[in-house]
N, C-alpha and C. Protein backbone atom coordinates (compact mmCIF):
# COMPACT_ATOMS: atom_id res chain seq x y z
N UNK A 1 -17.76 8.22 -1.22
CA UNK A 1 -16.97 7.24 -0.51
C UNK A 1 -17.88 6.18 0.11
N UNK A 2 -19.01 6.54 0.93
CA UNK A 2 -19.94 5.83 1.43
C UNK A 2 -19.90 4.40 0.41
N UNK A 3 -20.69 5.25 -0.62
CA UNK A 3 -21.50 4.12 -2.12
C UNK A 3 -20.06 3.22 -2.51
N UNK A 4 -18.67 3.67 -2.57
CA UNK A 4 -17.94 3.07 -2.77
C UNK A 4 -17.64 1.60 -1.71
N UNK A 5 -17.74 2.23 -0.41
CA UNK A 5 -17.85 1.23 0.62
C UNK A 5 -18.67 0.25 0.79
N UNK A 6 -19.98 0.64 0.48
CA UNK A 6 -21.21 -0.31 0.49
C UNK A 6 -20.70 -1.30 -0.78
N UNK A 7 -20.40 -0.94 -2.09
CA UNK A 7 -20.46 -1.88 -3.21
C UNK A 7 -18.86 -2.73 -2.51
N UNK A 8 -17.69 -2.25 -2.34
CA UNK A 8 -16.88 -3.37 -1.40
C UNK A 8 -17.28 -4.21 -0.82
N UNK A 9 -18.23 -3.88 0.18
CA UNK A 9 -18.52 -4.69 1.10
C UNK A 9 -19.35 -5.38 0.50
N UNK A 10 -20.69 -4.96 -0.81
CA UNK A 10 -21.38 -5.97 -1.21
C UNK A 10 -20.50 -6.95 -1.90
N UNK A 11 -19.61 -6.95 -2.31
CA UNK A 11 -18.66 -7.50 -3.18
C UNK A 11 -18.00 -9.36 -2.39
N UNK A 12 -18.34 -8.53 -0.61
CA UNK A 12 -17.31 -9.43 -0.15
C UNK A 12 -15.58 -8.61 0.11
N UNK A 13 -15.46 -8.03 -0.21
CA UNK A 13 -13.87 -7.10 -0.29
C UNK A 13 -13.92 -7.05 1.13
N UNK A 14 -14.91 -5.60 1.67
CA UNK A 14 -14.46 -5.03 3.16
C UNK A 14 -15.79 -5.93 3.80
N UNK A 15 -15.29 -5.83 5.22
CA UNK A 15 -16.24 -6.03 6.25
C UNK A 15 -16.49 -4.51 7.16
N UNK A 16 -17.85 -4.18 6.98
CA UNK A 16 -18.10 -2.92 7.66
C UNK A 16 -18.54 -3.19 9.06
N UNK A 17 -18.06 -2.95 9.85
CA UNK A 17 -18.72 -3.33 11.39
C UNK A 17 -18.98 -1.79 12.23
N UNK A 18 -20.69 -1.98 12.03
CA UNK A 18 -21.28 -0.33 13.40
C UNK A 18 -20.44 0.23 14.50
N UNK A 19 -19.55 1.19 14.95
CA UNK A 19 -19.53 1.34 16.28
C UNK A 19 -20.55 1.41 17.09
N UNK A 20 -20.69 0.80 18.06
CA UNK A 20 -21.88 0.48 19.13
C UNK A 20 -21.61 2.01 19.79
N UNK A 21 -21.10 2.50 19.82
CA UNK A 21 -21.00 4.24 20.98
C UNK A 21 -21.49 5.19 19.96
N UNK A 22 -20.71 5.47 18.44
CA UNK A 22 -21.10 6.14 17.77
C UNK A 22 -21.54 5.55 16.62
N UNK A 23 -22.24 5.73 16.10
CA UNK A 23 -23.74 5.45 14.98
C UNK A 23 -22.93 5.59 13.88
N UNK A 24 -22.05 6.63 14.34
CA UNK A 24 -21.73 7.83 12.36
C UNK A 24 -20.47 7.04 12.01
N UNK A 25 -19.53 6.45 12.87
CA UNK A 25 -18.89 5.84 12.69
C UNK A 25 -18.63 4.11 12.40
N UNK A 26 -17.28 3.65 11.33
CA UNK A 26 -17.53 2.40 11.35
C UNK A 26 -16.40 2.00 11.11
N UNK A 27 -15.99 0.69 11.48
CA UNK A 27 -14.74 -0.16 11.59
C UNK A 27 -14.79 -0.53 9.84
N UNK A 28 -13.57 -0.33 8.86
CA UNK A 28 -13.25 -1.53 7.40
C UNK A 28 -12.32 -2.31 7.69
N UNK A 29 -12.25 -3.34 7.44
CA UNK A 29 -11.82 -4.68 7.29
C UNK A 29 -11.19 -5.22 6.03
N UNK A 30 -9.64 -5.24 5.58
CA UNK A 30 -9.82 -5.55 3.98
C UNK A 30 -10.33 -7.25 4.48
N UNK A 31 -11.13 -8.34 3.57
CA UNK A 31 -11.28 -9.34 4.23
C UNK A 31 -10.55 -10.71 2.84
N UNK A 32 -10.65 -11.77 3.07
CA UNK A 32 -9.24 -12.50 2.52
C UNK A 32 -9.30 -12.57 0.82
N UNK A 33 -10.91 -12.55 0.99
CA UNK A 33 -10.90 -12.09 -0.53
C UNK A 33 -10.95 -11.24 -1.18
N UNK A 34 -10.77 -9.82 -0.20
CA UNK A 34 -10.74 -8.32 -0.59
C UNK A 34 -9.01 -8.72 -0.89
N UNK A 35 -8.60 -9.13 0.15
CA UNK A 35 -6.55 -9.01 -0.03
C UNK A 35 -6.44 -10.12 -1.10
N UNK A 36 -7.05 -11.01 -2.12
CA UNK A 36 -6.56 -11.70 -3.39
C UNK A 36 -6.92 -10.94 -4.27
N UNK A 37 -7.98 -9.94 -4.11
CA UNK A 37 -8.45 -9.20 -5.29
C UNK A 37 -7.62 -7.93 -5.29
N UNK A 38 -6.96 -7.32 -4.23
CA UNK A 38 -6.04 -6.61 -4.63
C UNK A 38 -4.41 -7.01 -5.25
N UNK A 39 -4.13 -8.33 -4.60
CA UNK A 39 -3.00 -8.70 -4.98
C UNK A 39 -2.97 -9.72 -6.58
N UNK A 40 -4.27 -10.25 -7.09
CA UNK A 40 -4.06 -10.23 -8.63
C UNK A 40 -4.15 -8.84 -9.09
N UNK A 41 -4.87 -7.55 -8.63
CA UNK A 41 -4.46 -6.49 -9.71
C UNK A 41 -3.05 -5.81 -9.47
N UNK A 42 -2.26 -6.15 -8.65
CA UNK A 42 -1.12 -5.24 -7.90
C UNK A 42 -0.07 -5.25 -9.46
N UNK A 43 0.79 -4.16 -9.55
CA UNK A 43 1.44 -4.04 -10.46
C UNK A 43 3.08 -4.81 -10.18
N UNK A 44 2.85 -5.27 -8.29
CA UNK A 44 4.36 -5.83 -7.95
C UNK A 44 3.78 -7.45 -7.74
N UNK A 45 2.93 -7.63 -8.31
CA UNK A 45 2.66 -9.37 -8.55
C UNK A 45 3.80 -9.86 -9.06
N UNK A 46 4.19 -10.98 -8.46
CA UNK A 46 5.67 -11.55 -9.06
C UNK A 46 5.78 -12.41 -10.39
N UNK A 47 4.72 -12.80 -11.22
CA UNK A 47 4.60 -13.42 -12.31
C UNK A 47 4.76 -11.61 -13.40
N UNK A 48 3.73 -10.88 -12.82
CA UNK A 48 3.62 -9.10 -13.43
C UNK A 48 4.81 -9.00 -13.72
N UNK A 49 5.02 -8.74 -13.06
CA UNK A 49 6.91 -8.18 -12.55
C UNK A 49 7.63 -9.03 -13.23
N UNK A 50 8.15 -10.00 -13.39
CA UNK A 50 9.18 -11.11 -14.38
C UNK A 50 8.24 -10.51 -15.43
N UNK A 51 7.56 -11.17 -16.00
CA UNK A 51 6.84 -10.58 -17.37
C UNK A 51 7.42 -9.32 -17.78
N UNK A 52 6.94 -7.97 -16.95
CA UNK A 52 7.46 -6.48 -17.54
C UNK A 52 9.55 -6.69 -16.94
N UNK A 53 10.00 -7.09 -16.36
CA UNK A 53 11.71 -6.87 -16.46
C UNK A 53 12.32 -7.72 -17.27
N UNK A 54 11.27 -8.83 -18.08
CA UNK A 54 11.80 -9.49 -19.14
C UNK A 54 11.83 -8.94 -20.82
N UNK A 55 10.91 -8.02 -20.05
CA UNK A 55 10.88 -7.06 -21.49
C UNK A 55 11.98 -5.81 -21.56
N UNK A 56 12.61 -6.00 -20.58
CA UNK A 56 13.65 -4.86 -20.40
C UNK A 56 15.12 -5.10 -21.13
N UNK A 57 15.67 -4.22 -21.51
CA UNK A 57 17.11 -4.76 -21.94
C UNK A 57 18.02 -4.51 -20.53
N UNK A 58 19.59 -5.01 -20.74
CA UNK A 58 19.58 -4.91 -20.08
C UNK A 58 20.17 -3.88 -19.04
N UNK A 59 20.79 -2.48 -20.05
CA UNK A 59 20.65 -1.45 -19.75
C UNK A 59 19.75 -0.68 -19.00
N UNK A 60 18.08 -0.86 -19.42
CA UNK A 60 16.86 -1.10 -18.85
C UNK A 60 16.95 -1.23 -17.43
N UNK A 61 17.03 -2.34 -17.22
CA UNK A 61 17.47 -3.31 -15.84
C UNK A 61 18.01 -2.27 -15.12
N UNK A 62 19.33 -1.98 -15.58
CA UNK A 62 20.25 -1.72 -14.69
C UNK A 62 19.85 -0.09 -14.09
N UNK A 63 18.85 0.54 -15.10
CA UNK A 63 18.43 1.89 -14.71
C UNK A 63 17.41 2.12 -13.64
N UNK A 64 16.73 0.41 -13.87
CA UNK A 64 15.35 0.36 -12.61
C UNK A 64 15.91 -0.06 -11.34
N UNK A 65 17.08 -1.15 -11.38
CA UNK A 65 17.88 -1.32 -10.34
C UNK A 65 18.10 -0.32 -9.61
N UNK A 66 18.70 0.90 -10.45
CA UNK A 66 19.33 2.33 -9.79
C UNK A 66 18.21 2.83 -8.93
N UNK A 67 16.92 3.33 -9.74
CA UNK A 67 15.90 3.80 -10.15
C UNK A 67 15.51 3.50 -8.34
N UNK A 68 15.60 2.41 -8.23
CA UNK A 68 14.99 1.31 -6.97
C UNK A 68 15.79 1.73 -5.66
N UNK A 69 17.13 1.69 -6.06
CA UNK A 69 18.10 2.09 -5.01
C UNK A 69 18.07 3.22 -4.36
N UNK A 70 17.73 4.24 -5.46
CA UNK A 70 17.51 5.90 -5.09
C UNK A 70 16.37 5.98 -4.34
N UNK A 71 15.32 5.42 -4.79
CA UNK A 71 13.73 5.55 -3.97
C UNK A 71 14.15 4.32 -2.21
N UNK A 72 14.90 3.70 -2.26
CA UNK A 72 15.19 3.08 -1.24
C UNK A 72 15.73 4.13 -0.16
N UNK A 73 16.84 4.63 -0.44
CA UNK A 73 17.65 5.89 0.15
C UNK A 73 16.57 6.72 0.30
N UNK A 74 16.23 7.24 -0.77
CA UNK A 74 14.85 8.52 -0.17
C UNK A 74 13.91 8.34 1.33
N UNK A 75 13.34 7.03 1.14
CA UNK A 75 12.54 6.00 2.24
C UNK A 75 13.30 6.60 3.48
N UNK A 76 14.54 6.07 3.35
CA UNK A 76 15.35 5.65 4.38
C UNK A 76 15.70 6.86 5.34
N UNK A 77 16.10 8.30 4.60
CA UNK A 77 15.92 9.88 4.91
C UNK A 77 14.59 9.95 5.69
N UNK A 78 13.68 9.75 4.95
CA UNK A 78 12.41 10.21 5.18
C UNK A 78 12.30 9.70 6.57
N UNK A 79 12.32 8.07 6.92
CA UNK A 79 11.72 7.59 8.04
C UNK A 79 12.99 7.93 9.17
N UNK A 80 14.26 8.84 8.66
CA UNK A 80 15.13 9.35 9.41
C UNK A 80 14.70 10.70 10.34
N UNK A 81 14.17 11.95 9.35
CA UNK A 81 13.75 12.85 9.77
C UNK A 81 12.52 12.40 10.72
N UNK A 82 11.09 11.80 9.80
CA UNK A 82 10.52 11.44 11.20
C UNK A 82 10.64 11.04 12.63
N UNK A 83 11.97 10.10 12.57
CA UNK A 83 11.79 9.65 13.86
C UNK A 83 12.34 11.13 14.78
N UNK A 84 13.49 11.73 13.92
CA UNK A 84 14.44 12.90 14.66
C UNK A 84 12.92 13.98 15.10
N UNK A 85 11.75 13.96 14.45
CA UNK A 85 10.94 14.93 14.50
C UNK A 85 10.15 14.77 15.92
N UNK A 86 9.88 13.04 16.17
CA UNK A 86 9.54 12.34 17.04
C UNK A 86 10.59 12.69 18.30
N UNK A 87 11.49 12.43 18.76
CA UNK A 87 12.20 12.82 19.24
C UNK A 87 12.24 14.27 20.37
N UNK A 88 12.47 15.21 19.41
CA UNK A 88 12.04 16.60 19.40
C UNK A 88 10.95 16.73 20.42
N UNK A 89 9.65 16.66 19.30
CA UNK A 89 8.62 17.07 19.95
C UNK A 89 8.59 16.39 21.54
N UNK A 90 8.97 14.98 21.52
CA UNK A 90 9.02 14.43 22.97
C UNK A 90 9.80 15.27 23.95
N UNK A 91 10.80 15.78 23.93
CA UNK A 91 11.85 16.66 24.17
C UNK A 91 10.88 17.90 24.83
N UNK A 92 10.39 18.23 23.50
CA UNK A 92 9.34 19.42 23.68
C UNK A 92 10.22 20.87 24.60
C-alpha cells in the first residue's frame, strides 16, 4: 500500500501530508488532477454511459432501468436499518 501511495503521489494524484504528533501516520488528499484521472476512467462517465445504453435494445434498457430501481430500494433499506441501529445504540 505504502509503494502504491508513494507512486500516486509521485504521479501528482494524492497529496501525502506528515502528521506533526505522529511520524507513522499521514493525511491523503485525492488532488484535482488525481479527481480527472479518476473521473476519465470511471465506468459512470456520461459520454461512457450514452455510448454502452446506446448499445442496448430496448428491452435491455428497460431491465437496467429495473436493475437501477432495485439497487436504489436496497440503498434506501440499508441507510434505513443504519440509522434505526444509530438510534438504539444511543438509547443504549
Amino acid at each position: 500500500m505504502s509503494a502504491a501511495i508513494r507512486r500516486l503521489a509521485g504521479l501528482g494524484y494524492l497529496r501525502r501530508e506528515q502528521d506533526r504528533r505522529d511520524r507513522r501516520a499521514a493525511a491523503l488528499t485525492l488532488t484535482e488532477q488525481g479527481a480527472k484521472a479518476m473521473s476519465a476512467t470511471s465506468v459512470l462517465d456520461e459520454n461512457r454511459l450514452a455510448a454502452v445504453v446506446a448499445l442496448l435494445t430496448a428491452e435491455e434498457r428497460k431491465r437496467a432501468v429495473e436493475g437501477m430501481r432495485l439497487l436504489a430500494e436496497a440503498s434506501r433499506r440499508v441507510a434505513l436499518r443504519s440509522k434505526t441501529k444509530v438510534r438504539r445504540e444511543e438509547k443504549g
